[in-house]
Protein backbone atom coordinates (compact mmCIF):
# COMPACT_ATOMS: atom_id res chain seq x y z
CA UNK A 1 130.27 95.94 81.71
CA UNK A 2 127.83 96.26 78.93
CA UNK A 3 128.57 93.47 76.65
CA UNK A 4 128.62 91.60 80.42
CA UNK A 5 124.88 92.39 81.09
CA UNK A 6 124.42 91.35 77.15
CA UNK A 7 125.66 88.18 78.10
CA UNK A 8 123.73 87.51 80.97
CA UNK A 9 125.25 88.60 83.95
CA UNK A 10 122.75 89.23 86.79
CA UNK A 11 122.44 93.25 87.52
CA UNK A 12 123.96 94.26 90.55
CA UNK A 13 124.53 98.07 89.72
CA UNK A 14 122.73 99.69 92.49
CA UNK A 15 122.82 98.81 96.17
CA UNK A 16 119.45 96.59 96.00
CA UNK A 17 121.55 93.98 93.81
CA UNK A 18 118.45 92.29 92.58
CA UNK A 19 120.56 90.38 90.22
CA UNK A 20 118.01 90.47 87.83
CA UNK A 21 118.76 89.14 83.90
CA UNK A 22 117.95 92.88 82.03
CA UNK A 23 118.18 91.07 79.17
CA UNK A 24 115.34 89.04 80.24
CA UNK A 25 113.06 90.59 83.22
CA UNK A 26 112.86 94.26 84.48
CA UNK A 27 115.03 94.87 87.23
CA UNK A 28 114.22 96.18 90.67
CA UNK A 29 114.58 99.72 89.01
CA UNK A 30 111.84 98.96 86.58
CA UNK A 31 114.17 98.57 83.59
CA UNK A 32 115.48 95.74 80.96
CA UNK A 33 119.09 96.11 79.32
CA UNK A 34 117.50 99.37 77.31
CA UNK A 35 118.51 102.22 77.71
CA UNK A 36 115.22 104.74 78.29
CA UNK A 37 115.36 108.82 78.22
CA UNK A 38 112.36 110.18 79.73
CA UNK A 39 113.60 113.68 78.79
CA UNK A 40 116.31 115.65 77.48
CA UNK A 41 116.89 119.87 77.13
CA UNK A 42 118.21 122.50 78.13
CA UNK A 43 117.70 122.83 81.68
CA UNK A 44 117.67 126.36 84.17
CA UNK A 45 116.60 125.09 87.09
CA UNK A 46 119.76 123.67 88.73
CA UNK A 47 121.71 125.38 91.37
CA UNK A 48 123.22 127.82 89.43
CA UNK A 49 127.03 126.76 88.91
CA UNK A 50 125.50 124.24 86.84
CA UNK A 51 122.67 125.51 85.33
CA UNK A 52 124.58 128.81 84.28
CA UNK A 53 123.21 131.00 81.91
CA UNK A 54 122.49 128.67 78.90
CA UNK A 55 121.19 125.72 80.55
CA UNK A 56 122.16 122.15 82.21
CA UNK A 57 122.21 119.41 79.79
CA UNK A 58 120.13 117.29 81.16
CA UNK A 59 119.27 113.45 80.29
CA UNK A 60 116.70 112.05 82.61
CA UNK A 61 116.74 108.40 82.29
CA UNK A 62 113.05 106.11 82.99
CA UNK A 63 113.37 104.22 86.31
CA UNK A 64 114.91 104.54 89.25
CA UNK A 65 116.67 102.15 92.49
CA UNK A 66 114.83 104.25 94.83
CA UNK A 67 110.68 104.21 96.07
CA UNK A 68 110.88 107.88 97.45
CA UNK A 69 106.91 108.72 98.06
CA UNK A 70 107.61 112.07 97.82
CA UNK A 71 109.37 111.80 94.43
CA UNK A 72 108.49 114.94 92.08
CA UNK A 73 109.69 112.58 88.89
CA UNK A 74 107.38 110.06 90.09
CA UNK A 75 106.35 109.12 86.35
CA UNK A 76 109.74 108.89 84.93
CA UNK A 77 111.42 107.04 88.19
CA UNK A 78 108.13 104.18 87.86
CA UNK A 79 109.35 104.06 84.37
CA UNK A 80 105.71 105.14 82.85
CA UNK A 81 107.48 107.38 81.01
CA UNK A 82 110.43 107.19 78.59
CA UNK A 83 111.85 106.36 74.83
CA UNK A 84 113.99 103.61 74.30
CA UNK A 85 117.28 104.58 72.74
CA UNK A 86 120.59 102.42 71.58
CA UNK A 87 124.05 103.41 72.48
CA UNK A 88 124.77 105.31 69.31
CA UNK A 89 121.94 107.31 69.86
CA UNK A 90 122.46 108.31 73.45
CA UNK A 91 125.50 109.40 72.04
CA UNK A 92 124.27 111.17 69.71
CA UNK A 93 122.54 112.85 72.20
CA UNK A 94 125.33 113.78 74.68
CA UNK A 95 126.57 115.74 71.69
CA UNK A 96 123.38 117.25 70.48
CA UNK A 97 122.99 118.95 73.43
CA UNK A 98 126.21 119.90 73.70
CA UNK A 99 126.01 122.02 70.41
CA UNK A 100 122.58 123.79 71.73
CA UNK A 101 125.62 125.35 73.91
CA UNK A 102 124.87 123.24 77.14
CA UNK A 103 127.28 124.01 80.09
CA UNK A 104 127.31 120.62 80.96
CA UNK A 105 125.99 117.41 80.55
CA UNK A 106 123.45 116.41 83.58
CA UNK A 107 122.52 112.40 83.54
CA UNK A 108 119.48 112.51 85.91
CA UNK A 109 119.30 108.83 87.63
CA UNK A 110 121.70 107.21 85.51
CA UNK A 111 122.56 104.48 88.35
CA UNK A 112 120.65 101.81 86.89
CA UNK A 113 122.37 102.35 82.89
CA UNK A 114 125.57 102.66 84.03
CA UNK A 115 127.28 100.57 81.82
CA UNK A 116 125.40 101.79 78.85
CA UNK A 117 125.88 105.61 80.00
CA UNK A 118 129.89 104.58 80.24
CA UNK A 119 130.01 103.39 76.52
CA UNK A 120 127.92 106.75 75.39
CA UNK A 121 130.57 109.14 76.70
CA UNK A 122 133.83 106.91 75.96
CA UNK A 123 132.26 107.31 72.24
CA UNK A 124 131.32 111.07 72.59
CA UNK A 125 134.41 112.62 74.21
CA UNK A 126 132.60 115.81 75.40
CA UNK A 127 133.94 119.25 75.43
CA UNK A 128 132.10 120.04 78.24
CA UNK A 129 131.79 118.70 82.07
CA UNK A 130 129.38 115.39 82.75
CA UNK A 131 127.16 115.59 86.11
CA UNK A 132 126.72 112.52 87.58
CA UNK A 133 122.98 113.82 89.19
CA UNK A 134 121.73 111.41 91.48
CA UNK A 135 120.08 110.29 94.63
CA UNK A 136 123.15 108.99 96.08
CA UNK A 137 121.76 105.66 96.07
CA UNK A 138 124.93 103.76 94.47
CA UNK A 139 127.75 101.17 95.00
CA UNK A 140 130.77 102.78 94.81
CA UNK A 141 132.21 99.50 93.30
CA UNK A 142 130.21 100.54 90.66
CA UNK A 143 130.69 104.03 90.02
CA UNK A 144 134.50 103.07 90.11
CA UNK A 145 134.05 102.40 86.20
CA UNK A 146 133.08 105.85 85.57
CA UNK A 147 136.27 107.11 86.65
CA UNK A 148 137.63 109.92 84.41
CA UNK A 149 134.41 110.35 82.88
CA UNK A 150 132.62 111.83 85.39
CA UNK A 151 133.40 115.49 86.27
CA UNK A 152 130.70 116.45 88.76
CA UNK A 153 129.14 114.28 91.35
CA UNK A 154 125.37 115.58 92.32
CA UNK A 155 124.12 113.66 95.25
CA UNK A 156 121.14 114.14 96.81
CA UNK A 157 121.96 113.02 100.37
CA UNK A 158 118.74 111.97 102.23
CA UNK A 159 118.82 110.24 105.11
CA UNK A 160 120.95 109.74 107.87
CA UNK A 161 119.29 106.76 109.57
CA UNK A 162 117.61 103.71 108.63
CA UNK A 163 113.86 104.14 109.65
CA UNK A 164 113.43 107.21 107.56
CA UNK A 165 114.92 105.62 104.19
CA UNK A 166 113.00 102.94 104.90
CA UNK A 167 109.86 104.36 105.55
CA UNK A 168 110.16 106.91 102.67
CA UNK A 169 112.21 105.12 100.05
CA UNK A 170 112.34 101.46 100.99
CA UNK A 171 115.91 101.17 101.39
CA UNK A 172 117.45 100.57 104.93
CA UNK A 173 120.43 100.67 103.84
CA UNK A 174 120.75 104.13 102.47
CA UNK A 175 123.29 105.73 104.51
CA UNK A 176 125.39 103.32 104.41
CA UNK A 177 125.42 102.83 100.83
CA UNK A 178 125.11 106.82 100.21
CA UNK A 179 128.12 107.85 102.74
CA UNK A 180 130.13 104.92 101.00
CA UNK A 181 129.69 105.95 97.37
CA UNK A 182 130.20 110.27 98.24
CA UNK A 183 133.44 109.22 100.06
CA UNK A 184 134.09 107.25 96.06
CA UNK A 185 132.77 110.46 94.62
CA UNK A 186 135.30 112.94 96.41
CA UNK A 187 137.78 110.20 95.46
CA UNK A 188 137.67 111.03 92.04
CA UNK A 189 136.73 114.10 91.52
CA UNK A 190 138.37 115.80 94.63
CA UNK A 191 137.22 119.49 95.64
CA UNK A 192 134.94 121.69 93.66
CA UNK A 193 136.71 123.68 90.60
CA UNK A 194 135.42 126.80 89.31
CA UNK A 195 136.15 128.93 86.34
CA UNK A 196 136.09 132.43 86.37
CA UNK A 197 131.90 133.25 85.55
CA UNK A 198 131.44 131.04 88.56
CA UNK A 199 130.06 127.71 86.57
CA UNK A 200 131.22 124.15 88.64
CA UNK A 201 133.88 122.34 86.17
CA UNK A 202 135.18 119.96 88.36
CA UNK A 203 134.37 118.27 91.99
């Protein structure tokens, strides 16, 4: 899907399907075919299956699908904020964080680098679970390529009605493109596993 967008296909990873040349122009999301990290550490401030007692992993990416006005990454998801990175170094970072003893690896808003995010962990086989943390703004056509890599789906489910999404997000469409993609979610991950000092591994 990667060497796709490299080629020119138009971006249709999240529901807005701007179909936007990356390559070329910033999509809807704010972003070109580079991948940006806004921020990446050791995080404590998850719920607490996946934050644990070391720390989430967490990558959060620049940009985001989503307008929420309420958003408390506001800087990061306008894409003010971020460093560009290639493939072999978001790999590199996966595993960096896993050796600082991270429980897990979080990708904050990765929607919009899917393909890019996809490559990163087929080349890092992780020891460790990968949280898919999002706003639950995705087409599950899409997330059907992260199959098997994925361990954890996060959603943040927002809405249940139009007016509200669009009023606060600009995106009509939310619940049906949310409800669509958790149903894709449960499909692959199935229900939540646990190991024994309570920490989510799988679900």
């Amino acid at each position: 899907m990667s060497e796709q967008m490299a080629a020119g296909i138009k971006c249709a990873l999240c529901p807005r399907q701007c179909h936007a040349d990356r390559n070329n122009v910033r999509g809807y999301c704010g972003e070109t075919a580079q991948v940006r990290v806004a921020r990446a550490s050791l995080h404590r401030w998850e719920e607490p299956c996946i934050s644990g007692s070391a720390g989430s992993g967490t990558v959060f990416f620049a940009g985001c699908p989503l307008r929420c006005v309420y958003c408390q990454n506001r800087t990061i998801a306008l894409g003010n904020k971020g460093t560009a990175l290639t493939q072999k170094q978001l790999t590199a970072l996966f595993l960096l964080l896993q050796d600082k003893g991270a429980h897990n690896i979080n990708l904050v808003n990765p929607t919009h680098y899917l393909p890019w995010v996809r490559d990163a962990l087929q080349l890092a086989r992780l020891r460790v679970p990968v949280v898919w943390n999002s706003g639950g703004y995705e087409r599950a056509e899409a997330l059907r390529a992260m199959e098997g890599l994925v361990d954890i789906y996060l959603p943040d489910l927002k809405y249940a009605g139009s007016v509200r999404a669009e009023r606060y997000s600009g995106a009509s469409d939310y619940w049906a493109a949310a409800t669509k993609a958790i149903r894709e979610m449960h499909r692959q991950t199935g229900k939540p596993v646990w190991d024994a000092s309570g920490l989510l591994r799988k679900g």
